[in-house]
Protein backbone atom coordinates (compact mmCIF):
# COMPACT_ATOMS: atom_id res chain seq x y z
CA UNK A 1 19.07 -5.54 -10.59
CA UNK A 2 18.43 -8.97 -12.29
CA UNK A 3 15.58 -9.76 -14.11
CA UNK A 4 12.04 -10.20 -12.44
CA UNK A 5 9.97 -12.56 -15.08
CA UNK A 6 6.21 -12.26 -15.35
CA UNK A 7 6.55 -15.96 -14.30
CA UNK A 8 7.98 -15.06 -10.86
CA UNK A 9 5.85 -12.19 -10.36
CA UNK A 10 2.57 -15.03 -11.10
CA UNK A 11 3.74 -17.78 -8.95
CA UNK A 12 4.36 -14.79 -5.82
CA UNK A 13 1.36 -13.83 -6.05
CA UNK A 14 -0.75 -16.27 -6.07
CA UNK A 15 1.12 -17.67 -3.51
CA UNK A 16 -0.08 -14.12 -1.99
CA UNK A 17 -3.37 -14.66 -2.59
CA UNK A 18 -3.75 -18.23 -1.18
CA UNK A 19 -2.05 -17.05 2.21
CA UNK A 20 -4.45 -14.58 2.50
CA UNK A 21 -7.67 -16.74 2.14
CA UNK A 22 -8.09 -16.73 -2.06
CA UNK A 23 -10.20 -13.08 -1.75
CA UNK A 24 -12.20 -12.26 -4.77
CA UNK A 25 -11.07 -9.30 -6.80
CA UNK A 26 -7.93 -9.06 -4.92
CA UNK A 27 -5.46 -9.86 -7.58
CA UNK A 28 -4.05 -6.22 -8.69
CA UNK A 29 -3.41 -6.20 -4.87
CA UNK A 30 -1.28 -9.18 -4.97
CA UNK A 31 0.15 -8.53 -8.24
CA UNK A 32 1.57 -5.55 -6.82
CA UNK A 33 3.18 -6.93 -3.75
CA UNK A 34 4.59 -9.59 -5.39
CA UNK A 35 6.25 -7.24 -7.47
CA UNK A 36 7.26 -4.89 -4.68
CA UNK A 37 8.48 -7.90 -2.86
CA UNK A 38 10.83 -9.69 -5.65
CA UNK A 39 11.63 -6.09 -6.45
CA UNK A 40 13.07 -5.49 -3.21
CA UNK A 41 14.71 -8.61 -2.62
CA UNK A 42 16.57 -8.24 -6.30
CA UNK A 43 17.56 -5.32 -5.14
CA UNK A 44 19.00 -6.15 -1.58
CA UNK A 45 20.85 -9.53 -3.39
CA UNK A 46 22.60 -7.02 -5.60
CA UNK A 47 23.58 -4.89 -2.48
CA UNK A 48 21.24 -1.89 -3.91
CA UNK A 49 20.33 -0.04 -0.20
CA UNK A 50 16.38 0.23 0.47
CA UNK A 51 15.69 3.58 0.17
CA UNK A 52 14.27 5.44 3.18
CA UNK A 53 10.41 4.37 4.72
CA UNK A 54 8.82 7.09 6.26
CA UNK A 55 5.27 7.01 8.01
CA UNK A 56 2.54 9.17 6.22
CA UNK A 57 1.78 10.24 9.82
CA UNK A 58 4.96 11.35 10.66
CA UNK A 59 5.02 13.78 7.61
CA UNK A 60 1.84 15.41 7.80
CA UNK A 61 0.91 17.54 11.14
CA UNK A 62 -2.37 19.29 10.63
CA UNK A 63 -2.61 21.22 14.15
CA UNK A 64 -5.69 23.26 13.29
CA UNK A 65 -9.02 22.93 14.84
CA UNK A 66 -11.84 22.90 13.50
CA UNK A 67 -14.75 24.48 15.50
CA UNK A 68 -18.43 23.86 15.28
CA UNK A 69 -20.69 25.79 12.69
CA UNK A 70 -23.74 26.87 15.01
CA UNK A 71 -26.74 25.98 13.38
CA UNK A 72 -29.90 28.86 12.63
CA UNK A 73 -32.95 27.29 13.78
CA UNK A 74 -35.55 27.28 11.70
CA UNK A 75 -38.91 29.02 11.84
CA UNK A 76 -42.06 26.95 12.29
CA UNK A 77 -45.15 27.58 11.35
C-alpha cells in the first residue's frame, strides 16, 4: 500500500464536502470517506483484492413475531 498523506486525505474531503452541498458538522463524515476511498484505491493500484461486501440485511434474519401485549383496562371511578 503506498502512503496516504493527511494532505490527500484534506483535499478528498473537502472536495467531499463541497459535492455534497458544504453541510455543517459533516466533516468526520467526509474525513472518513475520503479515507476509505484513497484507501481503497491504494489498495486496488497495488493489486491488493477488495475484500468481500456483504449487506447487513442479508446477514441478519430475525423470523420471529412479535405479538400484541393486550392491554388491562383500567377501573374508573
Amino acid at each position: 500500500m503506498t502512503d496516504i498523506s493527511e494532505d490527500d486525505i484534506r483535499l478528498r474531503a473537502y472536495a467531499l464536502w463541497e459535492a455534497d452541498g458544504r453541510p455543517d458538522g459533516s466533516h468526520d463524515m467526509h474525513w472518513l470517506q475520503a479515507l476509505r476511498e484513497l484507501t481503497e484505491e491504494a489498495d486496488a493500484a497495488a493489486g491488493v483484492p477488495a475484500p468481500l461486501k456483504t449487506s447487513k440485511l442479508s446477514v441478519v434474519k430475525n423470523e420471529a413475531t412479535i405479538e400484541p401485549v393486550p392491554r388491562k383496562r383500567s377501573k374508573t371511578a
